[in-house]
N, C-alpha and C. Protein backbone atom coordinates (compact mmCIF):
# COMPACT_ATOMS: atom_id res chain seq x y z
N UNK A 1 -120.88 -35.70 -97.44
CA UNK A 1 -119.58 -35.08 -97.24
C UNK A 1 -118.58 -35.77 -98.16
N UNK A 2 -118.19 -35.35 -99.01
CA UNK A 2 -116.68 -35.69 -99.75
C UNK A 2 -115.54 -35.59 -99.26
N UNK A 3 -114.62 -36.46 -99.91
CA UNK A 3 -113.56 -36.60 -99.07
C UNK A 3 -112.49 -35.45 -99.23
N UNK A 4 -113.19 -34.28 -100.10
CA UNK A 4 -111.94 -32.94 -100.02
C UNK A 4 -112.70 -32.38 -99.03
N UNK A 5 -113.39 -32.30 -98.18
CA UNK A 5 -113.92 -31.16 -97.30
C UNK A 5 -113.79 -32.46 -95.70
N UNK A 6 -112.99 -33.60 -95.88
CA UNK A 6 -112.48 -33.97 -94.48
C UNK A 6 -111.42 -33.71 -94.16
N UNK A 7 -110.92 -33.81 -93.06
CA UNK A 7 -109.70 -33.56 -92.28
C UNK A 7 -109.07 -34.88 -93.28
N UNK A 8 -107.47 -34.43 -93.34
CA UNK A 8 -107.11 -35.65 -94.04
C UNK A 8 -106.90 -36.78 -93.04
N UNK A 9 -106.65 -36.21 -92.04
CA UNK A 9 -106.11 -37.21 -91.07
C UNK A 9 -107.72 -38.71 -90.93
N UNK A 10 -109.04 -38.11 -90.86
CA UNK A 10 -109.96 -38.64 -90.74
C UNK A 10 -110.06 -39.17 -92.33
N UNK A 11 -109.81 -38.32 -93.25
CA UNK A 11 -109.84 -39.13 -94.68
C UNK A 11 -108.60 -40.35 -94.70
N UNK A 12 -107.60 -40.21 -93.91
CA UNK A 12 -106.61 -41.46 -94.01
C UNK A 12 -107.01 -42.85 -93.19
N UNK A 13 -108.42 -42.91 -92.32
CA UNK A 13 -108.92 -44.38 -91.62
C UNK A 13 -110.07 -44.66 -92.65
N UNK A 14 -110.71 -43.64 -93.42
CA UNK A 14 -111.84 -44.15 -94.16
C UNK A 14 -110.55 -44.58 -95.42
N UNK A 15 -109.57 -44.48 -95.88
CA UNK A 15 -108.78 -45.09 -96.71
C UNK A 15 -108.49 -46.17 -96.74
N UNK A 16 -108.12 -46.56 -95.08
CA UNK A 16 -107.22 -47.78 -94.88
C UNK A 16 -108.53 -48.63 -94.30
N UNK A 17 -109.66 -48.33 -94.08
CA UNK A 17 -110.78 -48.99 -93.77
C UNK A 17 -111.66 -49.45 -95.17
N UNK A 18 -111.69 -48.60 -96.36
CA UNK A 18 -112.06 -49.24 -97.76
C UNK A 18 -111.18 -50.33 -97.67
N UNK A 19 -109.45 -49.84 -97.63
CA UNK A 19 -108.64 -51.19 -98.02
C UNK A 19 -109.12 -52.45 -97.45
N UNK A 20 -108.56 -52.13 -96.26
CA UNK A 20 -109.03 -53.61 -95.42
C UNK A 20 -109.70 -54.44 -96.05
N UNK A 21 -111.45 -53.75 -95.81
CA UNK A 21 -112.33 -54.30 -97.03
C UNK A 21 -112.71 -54.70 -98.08
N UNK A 22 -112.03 -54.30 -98.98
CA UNK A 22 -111.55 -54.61 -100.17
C UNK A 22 -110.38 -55.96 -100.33
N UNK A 23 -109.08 -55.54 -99.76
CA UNK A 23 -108.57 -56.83 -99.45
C UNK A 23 -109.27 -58.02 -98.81
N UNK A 24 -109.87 -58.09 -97.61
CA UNK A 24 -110.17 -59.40 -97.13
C UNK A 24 -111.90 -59.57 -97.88
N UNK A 25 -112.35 -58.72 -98.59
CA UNK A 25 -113.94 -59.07 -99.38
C UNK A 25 -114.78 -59.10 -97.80
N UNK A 26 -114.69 -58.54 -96.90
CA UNK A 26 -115.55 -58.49 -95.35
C UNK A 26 -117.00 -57.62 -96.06
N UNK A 27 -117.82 -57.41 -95.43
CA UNK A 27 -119.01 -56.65 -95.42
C UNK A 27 -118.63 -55.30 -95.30
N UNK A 28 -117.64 -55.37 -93.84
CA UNK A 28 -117.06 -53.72 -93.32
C UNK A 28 -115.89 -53.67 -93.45
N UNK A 29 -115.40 -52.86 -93.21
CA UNK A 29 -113.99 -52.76 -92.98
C UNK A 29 -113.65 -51.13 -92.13
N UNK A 30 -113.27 -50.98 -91.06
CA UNK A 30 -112.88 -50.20 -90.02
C UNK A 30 -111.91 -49.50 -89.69
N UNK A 31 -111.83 -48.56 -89.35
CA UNK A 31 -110.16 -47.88 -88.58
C UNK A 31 -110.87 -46.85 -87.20
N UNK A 32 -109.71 -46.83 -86.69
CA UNK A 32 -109.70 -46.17 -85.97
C UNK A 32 -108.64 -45.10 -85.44
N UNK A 33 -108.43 -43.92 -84.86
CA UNK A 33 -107.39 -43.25 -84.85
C UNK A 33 -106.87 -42.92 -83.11
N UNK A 34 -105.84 -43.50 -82.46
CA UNK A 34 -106.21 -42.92 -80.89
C UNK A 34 -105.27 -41.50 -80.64
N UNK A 35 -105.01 -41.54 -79.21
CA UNK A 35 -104.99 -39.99 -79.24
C UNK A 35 -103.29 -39.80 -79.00
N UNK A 36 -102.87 -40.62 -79.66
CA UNK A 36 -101.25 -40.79 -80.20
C UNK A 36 -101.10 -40.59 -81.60
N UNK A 37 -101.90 -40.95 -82.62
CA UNK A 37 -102.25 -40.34 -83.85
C UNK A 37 -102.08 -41.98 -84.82
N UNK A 38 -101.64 -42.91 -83.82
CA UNK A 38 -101.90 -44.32 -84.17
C UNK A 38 -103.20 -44.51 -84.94
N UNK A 39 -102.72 -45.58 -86.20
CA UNK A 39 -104.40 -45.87 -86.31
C UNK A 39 -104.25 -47.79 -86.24
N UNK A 40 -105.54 -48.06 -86.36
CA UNK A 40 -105.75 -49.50 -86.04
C UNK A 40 -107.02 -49.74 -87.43
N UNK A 41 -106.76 -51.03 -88.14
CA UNK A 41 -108.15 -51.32 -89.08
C UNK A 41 -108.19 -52.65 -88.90
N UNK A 42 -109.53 -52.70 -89.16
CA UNK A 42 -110.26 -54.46 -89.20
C UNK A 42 -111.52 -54.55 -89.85
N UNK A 43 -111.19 -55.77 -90.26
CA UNK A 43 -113.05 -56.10 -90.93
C UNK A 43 -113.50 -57.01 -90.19
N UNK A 44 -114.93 -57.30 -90.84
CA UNK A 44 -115.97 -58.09 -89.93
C UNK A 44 -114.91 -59.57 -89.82
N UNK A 45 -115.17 -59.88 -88.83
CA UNK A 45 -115.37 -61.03 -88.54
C UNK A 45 -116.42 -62.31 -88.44
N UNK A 46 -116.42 -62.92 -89.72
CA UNK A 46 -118.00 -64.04 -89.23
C UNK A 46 -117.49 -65.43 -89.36
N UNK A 47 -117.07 -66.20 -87.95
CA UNK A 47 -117.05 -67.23 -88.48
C UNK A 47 -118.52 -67.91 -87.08
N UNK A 48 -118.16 -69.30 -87.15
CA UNK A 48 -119.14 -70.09 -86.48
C UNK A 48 -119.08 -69.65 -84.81
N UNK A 49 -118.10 -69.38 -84.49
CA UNK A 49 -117.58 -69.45 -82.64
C UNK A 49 -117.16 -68.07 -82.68
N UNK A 50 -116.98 -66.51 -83.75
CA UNK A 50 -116.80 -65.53 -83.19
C UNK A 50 -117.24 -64.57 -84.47
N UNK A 51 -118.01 -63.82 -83.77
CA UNK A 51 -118.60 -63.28 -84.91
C UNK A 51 -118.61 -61.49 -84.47
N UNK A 52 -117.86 -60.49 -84.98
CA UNK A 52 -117.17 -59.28 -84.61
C UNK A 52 -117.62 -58.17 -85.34
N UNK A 53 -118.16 -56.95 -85.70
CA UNK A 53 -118.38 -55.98 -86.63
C UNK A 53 -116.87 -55.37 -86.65
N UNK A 54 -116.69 -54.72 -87.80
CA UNK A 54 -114.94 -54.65 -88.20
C UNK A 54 -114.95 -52.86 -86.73
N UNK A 55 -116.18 -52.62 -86.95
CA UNK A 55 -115.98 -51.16 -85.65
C UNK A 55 -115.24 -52.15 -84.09
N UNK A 56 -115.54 -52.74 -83.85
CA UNK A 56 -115.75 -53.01 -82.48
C UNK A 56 -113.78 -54.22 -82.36
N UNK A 57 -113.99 -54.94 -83.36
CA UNK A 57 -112.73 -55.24 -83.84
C UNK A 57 -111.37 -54.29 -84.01
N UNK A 58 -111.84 -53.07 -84.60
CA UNK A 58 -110.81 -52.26 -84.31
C UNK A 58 -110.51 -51.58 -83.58
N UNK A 59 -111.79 -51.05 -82.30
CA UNK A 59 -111.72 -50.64 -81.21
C UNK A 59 -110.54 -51.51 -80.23
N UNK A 60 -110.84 -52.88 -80.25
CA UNK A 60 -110.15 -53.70 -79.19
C UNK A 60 -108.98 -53.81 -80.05
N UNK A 61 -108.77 -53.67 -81.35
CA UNK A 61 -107.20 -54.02 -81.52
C UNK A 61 -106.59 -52.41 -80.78
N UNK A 62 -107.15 -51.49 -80.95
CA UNK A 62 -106.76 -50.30 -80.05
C UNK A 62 -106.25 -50.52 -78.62
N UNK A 63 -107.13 -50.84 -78.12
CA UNK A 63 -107.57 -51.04 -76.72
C UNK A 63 -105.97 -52.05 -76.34
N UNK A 64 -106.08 -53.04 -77.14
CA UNK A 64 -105.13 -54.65 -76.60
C UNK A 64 -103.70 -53.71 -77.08
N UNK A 65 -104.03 -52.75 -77.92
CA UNK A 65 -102.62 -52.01 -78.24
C UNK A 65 -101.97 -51.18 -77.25
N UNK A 66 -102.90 -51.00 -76.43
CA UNK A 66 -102.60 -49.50 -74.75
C UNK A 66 -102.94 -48.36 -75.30
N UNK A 67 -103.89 -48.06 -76.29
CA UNK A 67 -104.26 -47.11 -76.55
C UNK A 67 -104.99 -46.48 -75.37
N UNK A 68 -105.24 -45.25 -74.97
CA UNK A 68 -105.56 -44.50 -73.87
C UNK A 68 -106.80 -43.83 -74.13
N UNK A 69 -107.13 -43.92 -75.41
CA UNK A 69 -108.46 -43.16 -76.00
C UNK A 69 -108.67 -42.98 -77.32
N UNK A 70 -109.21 -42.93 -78.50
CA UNK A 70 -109.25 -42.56 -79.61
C UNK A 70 -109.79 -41.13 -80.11
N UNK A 71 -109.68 -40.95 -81.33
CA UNK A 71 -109.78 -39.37 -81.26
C UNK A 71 -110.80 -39.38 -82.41
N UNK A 72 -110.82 -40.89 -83.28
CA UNK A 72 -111.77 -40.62 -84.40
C UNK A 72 -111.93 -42.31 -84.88
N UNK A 73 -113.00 -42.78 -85.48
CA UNK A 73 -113.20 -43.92 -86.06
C UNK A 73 -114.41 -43.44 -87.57
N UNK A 74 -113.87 -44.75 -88.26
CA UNK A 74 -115.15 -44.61 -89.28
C UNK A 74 -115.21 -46.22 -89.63
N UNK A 75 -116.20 -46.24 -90.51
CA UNK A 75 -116.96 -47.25 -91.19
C UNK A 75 -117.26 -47.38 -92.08
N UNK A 76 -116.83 -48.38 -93.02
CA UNK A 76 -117.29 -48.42 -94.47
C UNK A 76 -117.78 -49.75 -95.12
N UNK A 77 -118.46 -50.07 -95.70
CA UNK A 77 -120.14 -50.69 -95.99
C UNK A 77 -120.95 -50.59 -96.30
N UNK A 78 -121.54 -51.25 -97.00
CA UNK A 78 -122.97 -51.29 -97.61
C UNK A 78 -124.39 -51.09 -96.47
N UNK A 79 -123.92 -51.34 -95.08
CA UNK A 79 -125.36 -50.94 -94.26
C UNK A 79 -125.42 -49.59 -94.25
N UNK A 80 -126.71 -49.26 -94.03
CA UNK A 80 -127.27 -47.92 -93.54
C UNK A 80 -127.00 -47.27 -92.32
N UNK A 81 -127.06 -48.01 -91.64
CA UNK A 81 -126.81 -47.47 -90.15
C UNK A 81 -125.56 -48.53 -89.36
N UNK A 82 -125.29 -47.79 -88.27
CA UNK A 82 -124.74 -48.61 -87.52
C UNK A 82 -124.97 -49.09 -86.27
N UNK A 83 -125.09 -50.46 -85.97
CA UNK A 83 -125.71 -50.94 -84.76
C UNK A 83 -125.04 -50.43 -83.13
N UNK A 84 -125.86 -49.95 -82.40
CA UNK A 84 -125.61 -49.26 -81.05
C UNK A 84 -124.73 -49.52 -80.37
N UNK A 85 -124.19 -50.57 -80.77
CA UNK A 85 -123.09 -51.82 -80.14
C UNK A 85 -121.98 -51.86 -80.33
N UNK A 86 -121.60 -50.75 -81.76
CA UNK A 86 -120.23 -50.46 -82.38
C UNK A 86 -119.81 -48.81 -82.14
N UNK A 87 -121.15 -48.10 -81.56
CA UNK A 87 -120.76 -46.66 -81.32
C UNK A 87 -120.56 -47.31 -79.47
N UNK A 88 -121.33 -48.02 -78.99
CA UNK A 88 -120.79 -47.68 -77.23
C UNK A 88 -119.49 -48.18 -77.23
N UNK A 89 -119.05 -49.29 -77.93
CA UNK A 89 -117.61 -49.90 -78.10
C UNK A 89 -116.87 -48.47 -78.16
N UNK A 90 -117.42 -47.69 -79.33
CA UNK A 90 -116.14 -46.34 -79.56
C UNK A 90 -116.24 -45.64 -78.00
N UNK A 91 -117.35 -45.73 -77.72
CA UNK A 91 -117.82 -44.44 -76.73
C UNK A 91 -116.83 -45.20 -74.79
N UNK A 92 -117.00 -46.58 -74.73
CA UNK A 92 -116.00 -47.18 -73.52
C UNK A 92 -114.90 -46.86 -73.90
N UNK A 93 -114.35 -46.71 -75.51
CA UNK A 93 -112.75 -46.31 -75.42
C UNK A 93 -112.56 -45.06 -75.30
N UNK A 94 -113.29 -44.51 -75.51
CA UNK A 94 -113.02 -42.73 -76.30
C UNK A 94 -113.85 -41.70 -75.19
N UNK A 95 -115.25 -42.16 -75.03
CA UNK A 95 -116.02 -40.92 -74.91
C UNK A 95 -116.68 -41.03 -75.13
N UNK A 96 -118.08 -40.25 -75.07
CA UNK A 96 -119.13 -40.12 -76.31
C UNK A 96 -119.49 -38.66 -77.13
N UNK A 97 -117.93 -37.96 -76.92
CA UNK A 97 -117.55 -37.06 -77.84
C UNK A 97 -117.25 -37.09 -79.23
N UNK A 98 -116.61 -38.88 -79.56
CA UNK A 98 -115.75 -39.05 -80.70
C UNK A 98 -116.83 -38.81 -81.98
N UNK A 99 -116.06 -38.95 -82.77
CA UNK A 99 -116.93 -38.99 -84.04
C UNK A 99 -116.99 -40.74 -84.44
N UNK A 100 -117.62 -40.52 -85.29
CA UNK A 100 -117.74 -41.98 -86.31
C UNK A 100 -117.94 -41.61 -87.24
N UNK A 101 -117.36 -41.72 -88.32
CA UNK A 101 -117.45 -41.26 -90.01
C UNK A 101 -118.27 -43.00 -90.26
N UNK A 102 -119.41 -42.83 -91.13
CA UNK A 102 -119.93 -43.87 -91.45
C UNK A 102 -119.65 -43.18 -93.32
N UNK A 103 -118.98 -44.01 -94.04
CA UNK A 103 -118.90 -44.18 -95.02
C UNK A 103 -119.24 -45.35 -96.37
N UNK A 104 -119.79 -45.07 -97.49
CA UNK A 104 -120.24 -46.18 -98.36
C UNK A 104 -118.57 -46.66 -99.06
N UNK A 105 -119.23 -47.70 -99.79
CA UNK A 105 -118.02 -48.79 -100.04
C UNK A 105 -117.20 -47.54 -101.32
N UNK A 106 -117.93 -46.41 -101.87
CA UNK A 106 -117.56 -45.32 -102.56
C UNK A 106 -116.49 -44.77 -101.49
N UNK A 107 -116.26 -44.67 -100.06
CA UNK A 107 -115.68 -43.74 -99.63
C UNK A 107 -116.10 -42.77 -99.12
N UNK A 108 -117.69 -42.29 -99.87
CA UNK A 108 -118.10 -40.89 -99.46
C UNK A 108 -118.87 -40.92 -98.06
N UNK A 109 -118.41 -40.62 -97.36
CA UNK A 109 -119.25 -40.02 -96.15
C UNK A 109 -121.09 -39.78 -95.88
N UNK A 110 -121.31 -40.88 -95.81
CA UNK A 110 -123.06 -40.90 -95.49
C UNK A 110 -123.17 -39.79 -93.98
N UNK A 111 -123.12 -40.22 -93.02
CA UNK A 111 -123.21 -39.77 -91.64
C UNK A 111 -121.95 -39.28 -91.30
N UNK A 112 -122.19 -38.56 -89.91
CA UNK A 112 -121.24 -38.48 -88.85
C UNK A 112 -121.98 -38.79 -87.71
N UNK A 113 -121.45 -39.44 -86.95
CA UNK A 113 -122.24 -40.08 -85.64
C UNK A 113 -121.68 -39.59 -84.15
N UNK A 114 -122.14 -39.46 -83.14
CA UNK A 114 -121.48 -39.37 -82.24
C UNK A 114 -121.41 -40.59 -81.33
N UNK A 115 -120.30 -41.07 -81.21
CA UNK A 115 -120.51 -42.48 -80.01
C UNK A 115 -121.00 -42.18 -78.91
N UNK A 116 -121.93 -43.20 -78.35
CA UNK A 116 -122.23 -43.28 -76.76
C UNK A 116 -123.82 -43.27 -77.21
């Protein structure tokens, strides 16, 4: 999927989720969108005492924000898949309706996932 045939609104967290990534050099870098039209981004976290995937990181900066639900998240990175642990994170905030845009460090849209 290219990024002229996404919603822009979903093309504007895979934007600010390259950035992230790009700025802090993380593995991932994340956003998320809740159902206020707020978005939230983060990258991985690895240090010795806390170690975070940038999905699950931006879920809880949602969450610690009073977000009430999200409406969309994605992912961008060099892995293939994403571990089960960063879609139930989306799926306790959201649902397991939401989407997950899994995107390469290009931007382009590998998957769409459903959380839960």
């Amino acid at each position: 999927m290219t990024s002229q045939e996404l919603d822009p609104e979903d093309a504007k967290i895979i934007t600010l989720a390259r950035s992230t990534r790009a700025r802090t050099g993380a593995t991932e870098g994340a956003g998320v969108r809740d159902t206020m039209g707020r978005t939230y981004t983060a990258a991985t976290v690895n240090l010795p005492s806390l170690r975070l995937s940038a999905l699950r990181l931006a879920v809880a900066m949602a969450v610690s924000s009073g977000a009430d639900g999200l409406e969309a998240a994605a992912v961008v990175g060099e892995g293939e898949t994403l571990p089960e642990e960063d879609l139930a994170a989306v799926a306790d905030a959201a649902g397991a309706s939401v989407p997950v845009l899994h995107a390469g460090p290009d931007g382009e849209v590998r998957s769409v996932l459903t959380a839960g």
